[in-house]
Protein backbone atom coordinates (compact mmCIF):
# COMPACT_ATOMS: atom_id res chain seq x y z
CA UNK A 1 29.16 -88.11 -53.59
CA UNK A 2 27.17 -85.62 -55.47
CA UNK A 3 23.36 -85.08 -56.56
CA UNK A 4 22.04 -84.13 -59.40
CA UNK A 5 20.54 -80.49 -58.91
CA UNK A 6 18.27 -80.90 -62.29
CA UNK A 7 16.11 -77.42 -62.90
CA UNK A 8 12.96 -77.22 -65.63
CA UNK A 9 13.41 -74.56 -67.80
CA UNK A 10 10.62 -75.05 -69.99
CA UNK A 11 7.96 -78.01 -71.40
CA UNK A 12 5.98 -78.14 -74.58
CA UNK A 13 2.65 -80.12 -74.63
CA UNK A 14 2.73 -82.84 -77.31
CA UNK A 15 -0.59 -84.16 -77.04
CA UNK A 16 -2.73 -86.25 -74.64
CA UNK A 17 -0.78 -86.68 -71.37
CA UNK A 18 2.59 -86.24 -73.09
CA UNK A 19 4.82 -83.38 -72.49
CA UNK A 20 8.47 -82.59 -73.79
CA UNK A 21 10.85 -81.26 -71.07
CA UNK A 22 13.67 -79.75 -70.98
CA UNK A 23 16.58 -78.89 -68.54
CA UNK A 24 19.11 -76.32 -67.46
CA UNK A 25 21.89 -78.80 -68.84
CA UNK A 26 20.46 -79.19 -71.90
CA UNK A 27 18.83 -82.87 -71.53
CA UNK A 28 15.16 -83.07 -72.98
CA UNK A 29 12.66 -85.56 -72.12
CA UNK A 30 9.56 -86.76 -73.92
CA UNK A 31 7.56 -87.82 -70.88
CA UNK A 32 3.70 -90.03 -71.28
CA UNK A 33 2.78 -89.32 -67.85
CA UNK A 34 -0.31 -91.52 -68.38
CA UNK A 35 0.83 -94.66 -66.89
CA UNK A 36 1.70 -92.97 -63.66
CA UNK A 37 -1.46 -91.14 -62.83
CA UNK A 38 -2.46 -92.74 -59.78
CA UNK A 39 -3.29 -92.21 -56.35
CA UNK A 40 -5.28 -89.21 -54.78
CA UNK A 41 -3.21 -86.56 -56.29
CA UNK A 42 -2.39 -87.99 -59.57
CA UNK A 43 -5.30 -89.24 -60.47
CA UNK A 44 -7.13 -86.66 -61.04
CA UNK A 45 -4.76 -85.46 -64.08
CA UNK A 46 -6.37 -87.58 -66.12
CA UNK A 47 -8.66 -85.19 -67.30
CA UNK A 48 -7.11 -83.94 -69.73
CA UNK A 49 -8.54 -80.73 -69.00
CA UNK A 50 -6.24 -80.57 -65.82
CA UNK A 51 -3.48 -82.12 -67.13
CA UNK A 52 -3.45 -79.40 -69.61
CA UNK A 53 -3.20 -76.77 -66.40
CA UNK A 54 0.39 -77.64 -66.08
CA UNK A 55 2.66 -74.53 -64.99
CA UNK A 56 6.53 -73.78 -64.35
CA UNK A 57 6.90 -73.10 -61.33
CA UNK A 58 10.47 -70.82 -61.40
CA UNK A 59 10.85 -71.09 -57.68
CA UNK A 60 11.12 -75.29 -57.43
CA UNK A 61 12.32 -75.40 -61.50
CA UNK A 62 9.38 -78.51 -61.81
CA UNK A 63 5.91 -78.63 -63.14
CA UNK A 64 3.30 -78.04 -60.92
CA UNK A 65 -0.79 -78.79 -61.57
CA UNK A 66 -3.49 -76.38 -59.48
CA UNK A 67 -4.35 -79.13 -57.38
CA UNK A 68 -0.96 -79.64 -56.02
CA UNK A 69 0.69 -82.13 -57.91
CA UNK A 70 4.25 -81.81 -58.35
CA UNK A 71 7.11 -83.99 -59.84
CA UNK A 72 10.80 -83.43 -58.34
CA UNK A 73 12.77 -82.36 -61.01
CA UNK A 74 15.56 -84.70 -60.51
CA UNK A 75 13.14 -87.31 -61.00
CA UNK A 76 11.84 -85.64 -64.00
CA UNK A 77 15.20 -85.66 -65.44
CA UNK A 78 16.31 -89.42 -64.69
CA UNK A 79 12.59 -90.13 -65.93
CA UNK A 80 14.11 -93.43 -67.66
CA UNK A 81 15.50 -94.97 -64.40
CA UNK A 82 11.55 -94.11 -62.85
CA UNK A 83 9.20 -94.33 -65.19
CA UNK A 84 8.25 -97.88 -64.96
CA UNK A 85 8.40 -97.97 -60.72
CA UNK A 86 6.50 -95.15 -60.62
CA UNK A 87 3.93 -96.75 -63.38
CA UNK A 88 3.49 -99.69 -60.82
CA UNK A 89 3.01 -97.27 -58.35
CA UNK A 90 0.28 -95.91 -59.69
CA UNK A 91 -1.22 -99.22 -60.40
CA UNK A 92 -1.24 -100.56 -57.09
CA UNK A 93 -2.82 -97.01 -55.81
CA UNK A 94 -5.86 -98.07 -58.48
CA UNK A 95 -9.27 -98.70 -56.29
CA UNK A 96 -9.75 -102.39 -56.37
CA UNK A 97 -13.07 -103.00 -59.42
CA UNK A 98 -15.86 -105.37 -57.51
């Protein structure tokens, strides 16, 4: 059995909460991380302002935000297979409106 060891090389803002991504085998995503901003962490990248803080870090090969929030790179790299669990997710983490 193996597992995927994906590794960031490099992203490219494309506007609003949308980055392009690409990995050490050559696979590029075009990721809306919008829909999955939920939850104490993720939340707060909404503001575009943080979103737009986004880093490499070279050490994990993922993006990283100054307030913590992280993506695993694998997860990243299969975003296709994720993206619409981890949407719901995010929902779900949503405060309840009264």
């Amino acid at each position: 059995m193996s597992h995927l060891i994906a590794k960031v090389t490099s992203f490219e803002p494309l506007g609003g909460h949308v980055l392009r991504v690409c990995f050490d085998d050559g696979v590029e995503r075009r990721i809306d991380f919008l829909p999955v901003l939920g939850g104490k962490l993720f939340s707060p990248l909404r503001d575009p302002a943080l979103f737009a803080q986004v880093k490499l870090d070279l050490e994990c090969h993922t993006l990283v935000w100054p307030n913590g929030a992280d993506f695993d790179p694998a997860t990243l790299h299969d975003w296709p297979k994720y993206a619409t669990v981890l949407a719901a997710r995010a929902r779900s983490w949503q405060p309840a409106h009264a």
